[in-house]
N, C-alpha and C. Protein backbone atom coordinates (compact mmCIF):
# COMPACT_ATOMS: atom_id res chain seq x y z
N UNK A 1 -59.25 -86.42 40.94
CA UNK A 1 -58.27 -85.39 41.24
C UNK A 1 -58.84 -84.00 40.91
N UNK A 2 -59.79 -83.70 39.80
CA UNK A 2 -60.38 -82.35 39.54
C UNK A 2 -61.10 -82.06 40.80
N UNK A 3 -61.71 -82.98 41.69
CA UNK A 3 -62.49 -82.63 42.59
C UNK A 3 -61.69 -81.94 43.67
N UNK A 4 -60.45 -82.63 44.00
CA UNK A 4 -59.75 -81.88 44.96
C UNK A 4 -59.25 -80.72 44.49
N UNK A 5 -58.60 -80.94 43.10
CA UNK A 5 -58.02 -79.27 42.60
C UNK A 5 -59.02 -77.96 42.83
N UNK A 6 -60.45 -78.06 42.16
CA UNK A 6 -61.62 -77.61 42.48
C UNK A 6 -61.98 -76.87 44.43
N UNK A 7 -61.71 -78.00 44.53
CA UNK A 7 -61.96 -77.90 46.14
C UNK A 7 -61.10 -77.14 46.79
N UNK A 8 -59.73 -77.70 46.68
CA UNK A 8 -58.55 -76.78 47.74
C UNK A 8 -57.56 -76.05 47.15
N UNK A 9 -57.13 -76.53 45.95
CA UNK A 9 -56.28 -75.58 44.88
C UNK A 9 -56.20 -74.54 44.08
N UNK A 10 -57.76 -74.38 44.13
CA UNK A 10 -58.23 -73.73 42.88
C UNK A 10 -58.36 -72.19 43.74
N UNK A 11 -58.36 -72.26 45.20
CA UNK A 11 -58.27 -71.13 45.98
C UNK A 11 -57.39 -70.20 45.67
N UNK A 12 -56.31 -70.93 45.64
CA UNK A 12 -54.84 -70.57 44.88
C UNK A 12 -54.79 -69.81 43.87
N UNK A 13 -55.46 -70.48 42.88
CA UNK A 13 -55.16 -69.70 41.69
C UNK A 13 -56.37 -68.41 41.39
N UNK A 14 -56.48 -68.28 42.58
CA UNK A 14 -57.77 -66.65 42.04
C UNK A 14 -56.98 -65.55 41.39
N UNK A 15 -55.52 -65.74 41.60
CA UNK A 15 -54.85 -64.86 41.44
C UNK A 15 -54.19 -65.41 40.12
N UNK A 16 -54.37 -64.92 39.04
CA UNK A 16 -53.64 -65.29 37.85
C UNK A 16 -52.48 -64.75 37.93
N UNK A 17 -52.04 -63.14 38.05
CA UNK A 17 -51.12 -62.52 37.79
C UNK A 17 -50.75 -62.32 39.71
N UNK A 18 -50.10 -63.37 39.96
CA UNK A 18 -49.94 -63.40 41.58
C UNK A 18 -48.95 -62.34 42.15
N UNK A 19 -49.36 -61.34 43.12
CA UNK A 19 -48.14 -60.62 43.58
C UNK A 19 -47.38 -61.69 44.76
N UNK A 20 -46.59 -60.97 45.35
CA UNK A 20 -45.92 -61.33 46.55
C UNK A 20 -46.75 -62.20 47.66
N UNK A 21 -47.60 -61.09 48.05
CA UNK A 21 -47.86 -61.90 49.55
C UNK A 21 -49.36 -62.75 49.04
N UNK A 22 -49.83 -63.03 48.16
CA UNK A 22 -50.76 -63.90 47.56
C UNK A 22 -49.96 -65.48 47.96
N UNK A 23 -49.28 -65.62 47.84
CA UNK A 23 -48.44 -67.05 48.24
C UNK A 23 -48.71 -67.99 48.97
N UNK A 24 -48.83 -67.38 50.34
CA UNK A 24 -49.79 -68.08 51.57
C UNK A 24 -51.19 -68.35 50.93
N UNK A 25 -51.74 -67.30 50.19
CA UNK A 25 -53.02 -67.59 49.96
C UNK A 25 -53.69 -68.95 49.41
N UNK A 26 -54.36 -69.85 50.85
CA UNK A 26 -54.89 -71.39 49.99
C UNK A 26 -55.93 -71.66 51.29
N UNK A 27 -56.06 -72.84 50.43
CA UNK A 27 -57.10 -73.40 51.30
C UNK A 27 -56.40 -74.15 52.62
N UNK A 28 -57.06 -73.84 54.15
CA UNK A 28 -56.50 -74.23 55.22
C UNK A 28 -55.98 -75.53 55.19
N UNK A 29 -56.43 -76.38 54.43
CA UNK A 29 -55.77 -78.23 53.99
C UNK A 29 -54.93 -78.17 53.12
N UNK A 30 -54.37 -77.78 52.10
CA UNK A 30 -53.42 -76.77 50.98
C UNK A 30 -52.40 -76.67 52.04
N UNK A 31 -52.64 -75.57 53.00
CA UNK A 31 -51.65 -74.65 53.48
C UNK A 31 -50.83 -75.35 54.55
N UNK A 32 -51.43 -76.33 54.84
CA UNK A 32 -50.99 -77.18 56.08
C UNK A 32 -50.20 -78.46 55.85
N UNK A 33 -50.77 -78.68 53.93
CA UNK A 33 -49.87 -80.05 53.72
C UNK A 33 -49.24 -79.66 52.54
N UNK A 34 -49.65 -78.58 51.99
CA UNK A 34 -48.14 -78.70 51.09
C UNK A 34 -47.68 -76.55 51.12
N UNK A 35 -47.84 -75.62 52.19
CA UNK A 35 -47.29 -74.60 52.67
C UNK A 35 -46.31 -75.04 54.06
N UNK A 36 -46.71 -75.70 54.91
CA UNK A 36 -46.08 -75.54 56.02
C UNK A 36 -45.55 -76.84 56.05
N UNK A 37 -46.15 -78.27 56.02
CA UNK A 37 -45.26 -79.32 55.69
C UNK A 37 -44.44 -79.55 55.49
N UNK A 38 -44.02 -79.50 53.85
CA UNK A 38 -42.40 -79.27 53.45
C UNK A 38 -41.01 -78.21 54.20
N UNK A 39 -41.62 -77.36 54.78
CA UNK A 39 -40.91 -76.12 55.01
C UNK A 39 -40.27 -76.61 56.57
N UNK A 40 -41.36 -77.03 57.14
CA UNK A 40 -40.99 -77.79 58.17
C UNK A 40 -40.58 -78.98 58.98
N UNK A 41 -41.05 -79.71 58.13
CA UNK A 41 -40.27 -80.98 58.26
C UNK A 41 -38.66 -81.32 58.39
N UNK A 42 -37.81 -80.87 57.38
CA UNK A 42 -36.79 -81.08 57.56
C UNK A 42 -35.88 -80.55 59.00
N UNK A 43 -36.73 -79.15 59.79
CA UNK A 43 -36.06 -79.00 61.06
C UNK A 43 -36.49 -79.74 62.14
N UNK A 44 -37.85 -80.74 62.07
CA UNK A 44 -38.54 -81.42 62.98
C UNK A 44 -37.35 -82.63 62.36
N UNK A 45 -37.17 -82.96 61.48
CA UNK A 45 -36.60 -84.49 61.68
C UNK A 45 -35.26 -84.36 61.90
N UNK A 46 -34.72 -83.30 61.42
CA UNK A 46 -33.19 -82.81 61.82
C UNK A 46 -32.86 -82.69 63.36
N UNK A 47 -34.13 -82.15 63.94
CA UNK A 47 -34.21 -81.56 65.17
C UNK A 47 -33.47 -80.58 65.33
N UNK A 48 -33.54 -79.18 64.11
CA UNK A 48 -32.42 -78.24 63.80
C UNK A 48 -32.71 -77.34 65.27
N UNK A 49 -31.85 -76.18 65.63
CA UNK A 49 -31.67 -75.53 66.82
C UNK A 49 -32.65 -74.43 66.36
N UNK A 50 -33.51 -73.52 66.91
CA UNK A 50 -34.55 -73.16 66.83
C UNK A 50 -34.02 -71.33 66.19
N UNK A 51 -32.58 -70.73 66.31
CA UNK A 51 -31.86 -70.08 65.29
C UNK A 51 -32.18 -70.13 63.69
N UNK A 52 -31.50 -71.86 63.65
CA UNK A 52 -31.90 -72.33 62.38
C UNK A 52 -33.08 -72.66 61.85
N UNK A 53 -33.59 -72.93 62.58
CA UNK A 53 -35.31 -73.16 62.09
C UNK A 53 -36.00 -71.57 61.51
N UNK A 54 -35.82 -70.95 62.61
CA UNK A 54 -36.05 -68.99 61.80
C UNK A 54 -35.78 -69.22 60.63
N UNK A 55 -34.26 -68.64 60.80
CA UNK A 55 -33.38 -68.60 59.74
C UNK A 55 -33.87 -69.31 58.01
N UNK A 56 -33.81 -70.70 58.33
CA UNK A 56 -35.12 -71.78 56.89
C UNK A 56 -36.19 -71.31 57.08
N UNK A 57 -36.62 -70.73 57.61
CA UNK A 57 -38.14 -70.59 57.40
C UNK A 57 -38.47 -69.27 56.54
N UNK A 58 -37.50 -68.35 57.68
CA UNK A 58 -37.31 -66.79 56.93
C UNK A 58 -36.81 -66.92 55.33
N UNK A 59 -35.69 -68.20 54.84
CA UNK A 59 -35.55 -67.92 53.88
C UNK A 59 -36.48 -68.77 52.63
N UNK A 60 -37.59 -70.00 53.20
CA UNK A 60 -38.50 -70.47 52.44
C UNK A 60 -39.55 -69.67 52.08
N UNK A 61 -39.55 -68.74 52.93
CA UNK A 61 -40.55 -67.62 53.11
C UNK A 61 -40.82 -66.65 50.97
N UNK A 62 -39.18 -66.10 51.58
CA UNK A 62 -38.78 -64.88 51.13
C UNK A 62 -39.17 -65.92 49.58
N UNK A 63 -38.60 -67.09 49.31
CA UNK A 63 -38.39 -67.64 48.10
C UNK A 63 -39.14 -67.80 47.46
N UNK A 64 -40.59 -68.26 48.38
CA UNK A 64 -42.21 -68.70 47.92
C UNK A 64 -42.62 -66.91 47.17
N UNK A 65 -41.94 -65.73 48.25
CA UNK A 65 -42.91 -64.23 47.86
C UNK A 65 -41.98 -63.88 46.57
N UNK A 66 -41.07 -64.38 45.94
CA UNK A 66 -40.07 -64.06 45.15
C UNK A 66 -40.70 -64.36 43.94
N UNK A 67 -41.28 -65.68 44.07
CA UNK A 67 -41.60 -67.07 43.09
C UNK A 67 -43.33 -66.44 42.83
N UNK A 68 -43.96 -65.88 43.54
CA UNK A 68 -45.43 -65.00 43.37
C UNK A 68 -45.66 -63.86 43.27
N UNK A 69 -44.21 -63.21 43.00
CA UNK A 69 -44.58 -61.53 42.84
C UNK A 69 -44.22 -61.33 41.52
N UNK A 70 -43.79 -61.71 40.51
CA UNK A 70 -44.15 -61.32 39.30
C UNK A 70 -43.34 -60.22 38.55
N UNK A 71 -41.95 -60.77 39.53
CA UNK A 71 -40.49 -59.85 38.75
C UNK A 71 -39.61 -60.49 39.17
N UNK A 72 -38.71 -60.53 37.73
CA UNK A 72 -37.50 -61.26 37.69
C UNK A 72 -36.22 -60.15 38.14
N UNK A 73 -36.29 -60.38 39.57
CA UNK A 73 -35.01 -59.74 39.96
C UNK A 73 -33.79 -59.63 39.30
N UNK A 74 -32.53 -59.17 39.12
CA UNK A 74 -31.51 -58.86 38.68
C UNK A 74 -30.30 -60.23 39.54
N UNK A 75 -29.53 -60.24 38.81
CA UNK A 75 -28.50 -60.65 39.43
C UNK A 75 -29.21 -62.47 39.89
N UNK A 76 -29.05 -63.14 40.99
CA UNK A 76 -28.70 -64.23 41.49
C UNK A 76 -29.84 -64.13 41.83
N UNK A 77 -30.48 -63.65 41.99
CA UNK A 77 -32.11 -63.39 42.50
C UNK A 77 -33.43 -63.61 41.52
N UNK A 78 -32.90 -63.67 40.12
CA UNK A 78 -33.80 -63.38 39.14
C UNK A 78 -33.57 -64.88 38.11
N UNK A 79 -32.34 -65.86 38.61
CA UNK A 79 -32.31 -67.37 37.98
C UNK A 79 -32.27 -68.17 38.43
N UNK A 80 -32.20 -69.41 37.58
CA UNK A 80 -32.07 -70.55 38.41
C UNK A 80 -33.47 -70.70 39.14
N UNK A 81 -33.40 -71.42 40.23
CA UNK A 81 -34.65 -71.87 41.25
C UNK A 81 -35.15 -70.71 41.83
N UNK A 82 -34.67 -69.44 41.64
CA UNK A 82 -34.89 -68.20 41.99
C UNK A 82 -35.99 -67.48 40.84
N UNK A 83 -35.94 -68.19 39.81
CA UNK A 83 -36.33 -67.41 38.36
C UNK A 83 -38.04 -67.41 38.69
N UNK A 84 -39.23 -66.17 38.86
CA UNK A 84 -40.18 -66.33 39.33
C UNK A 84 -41.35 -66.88 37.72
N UNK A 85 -40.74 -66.66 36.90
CA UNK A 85 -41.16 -66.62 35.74
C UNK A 85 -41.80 -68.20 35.21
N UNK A 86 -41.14 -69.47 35.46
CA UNK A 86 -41.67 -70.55 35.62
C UNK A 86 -42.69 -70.45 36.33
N UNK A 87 -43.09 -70.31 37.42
CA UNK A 87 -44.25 -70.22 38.02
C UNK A 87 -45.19 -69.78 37.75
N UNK A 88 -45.13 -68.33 37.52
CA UNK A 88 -46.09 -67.44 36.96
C UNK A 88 -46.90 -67.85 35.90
N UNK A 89 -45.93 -68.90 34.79
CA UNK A 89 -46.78 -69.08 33.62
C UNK A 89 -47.68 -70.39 34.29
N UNK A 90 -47.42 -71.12 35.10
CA UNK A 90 -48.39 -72.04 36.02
C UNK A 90 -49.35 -71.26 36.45
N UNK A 91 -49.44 -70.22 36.95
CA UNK A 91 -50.69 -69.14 37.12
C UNK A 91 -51.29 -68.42 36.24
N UNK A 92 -50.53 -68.08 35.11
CA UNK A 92 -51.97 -68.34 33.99
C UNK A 92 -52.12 -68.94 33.17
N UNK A 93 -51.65 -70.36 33.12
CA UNK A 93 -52.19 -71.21 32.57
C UNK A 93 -52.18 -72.40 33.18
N UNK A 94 -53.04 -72.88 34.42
CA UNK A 94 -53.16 -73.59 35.22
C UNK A 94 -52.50 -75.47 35.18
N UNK A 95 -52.58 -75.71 33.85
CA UNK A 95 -51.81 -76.64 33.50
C UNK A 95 -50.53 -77.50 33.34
N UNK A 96 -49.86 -76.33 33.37
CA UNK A 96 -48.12 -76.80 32.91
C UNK A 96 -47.42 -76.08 34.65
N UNK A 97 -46.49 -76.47 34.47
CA UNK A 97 -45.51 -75.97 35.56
C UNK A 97 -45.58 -76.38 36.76
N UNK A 98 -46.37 -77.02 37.17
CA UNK A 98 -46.17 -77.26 38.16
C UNK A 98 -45.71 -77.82 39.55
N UNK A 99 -44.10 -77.71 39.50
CA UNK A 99 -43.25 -78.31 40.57
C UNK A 99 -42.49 -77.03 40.37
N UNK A 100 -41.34 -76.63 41.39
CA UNK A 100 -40.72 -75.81 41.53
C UNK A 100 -39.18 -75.45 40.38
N UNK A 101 -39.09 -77.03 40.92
CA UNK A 101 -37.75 -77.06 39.85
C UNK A 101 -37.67 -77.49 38.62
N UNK A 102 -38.98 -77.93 38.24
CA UNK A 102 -39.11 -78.13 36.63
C UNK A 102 -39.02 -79.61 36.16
N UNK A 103 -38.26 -80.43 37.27
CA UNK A 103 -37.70 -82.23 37.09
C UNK A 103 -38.76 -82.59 36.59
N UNK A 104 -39.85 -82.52 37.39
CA UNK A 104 -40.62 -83.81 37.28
C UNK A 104 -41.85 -82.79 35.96
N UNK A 105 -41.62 -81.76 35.91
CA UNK A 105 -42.71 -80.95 34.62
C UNK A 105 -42.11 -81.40 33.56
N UNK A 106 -40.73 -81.42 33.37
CA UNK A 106 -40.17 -82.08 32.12
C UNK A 106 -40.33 -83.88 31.93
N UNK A 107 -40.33 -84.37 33.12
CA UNK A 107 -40.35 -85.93 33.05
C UNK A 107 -42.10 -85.77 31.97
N UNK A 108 -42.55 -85.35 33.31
CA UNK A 108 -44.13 -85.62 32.61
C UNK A 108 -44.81 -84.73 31.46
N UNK A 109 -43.82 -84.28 30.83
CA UNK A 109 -44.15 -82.94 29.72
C UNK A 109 -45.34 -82.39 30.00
N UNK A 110 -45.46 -81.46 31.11
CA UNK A 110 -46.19 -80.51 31.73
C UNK A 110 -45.66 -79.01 31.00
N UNK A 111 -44.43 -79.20 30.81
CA UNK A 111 -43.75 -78.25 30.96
C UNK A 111 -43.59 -77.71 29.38
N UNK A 112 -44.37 -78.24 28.26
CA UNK A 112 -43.94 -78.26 26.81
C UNK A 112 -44.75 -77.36 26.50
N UNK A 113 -45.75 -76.32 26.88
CA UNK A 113 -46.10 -75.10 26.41
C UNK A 113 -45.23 -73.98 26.84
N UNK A 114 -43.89 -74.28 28.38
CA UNK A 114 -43.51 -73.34 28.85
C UNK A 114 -42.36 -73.12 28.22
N UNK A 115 -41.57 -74.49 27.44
CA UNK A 115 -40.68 -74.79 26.47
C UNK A 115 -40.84 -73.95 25.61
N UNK A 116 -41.68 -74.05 24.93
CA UNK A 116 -42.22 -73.79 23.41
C UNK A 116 -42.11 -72.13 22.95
N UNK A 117 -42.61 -71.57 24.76
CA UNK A 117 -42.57 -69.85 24.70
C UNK A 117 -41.40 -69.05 25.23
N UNK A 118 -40.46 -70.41 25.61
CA UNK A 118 -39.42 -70.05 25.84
C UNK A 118 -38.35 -70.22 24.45
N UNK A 119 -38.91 -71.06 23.87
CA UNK A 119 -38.22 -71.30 22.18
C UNK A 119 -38.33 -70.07 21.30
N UNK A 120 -39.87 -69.78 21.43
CA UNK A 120 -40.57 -68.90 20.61
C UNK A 120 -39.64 -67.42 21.19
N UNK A 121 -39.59 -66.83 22.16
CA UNK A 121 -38.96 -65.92 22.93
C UNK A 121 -37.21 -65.50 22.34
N UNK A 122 -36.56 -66.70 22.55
CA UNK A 122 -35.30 -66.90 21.96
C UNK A 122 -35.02 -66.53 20.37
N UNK A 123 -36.07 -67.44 20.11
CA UNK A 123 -35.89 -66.50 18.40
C UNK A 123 -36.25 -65.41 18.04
N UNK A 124 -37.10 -64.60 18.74
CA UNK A 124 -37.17 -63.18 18.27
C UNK A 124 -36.18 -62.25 18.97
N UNK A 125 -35.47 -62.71 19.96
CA UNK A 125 -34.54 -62.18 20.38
C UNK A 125 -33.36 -62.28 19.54
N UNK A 126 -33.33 -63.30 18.80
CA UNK A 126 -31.92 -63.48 18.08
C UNK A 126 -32.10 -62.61 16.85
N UNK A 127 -33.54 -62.73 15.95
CA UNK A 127 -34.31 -61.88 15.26
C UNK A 127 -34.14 -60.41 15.22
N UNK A 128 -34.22 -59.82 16.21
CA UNK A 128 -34.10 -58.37 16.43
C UNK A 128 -32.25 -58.68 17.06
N UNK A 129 -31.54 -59.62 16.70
CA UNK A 129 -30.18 -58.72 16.80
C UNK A 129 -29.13 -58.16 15.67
């Protein structure tokens, strides 16, 4: 598996501190099976009306440049599956984080350095109140 990360993933991560349109940025086998794949599939098997297909695409789009630009928006934009901040710490520290929604980083404790600075974070916040 290092050989493929090496090979097609690792394109990905040139960008530690990823802006926005870095997102797309991968290797053409990357981009084709896990950029455009997922995104598209569900209107090919739905056979959604080609409105709606925009429409998901425009908004898988916006979510991926949300999730790689490296600010936590305000409001409904800045939590939840929206929050770009999980990710980011997957970009500089290549190890942990890596699924969108966190399920399967917590199943497989991927996710226990992102825990830990999120623990660490909380208490100095409570600290300085």
């Amino acid at each position: 598996i290092s050989s493929i990360y090496e090979y097609i993933h690792k394109k990905h991560h040139r960008f530690r501190a990823p802006i926005g349109m870095t997102c797309e940025y991968a290797h053409p086998i990357e981009f084709l099976i896990s950029n455009i794949g997922p995104v598209i599939a569900g209107p090919l098997i739905f056979q959604s009306h080609l409105l709606t297909t925009w429409l998901w695409l425009g908004i898988a789009l916006l979510g991926t440049i949300n999730h790689h630009s490296g600010y936590k928006l305000p409001g409904i934009l800045g939590h939840g599956l929206a929050d770009p901040t999980f990710h980011d710490f997957h970009h500089a520290q290549f190890t942990n984080n890596f699924g969108l929604l966190g399920i399967l980083d917590r199943l497989h404790g991927t996710d226990k350095a992102w825990r830990a600075r999120k623990f660490r974070q909380q208490q100095v916040k409570q600290n300085n109140e």
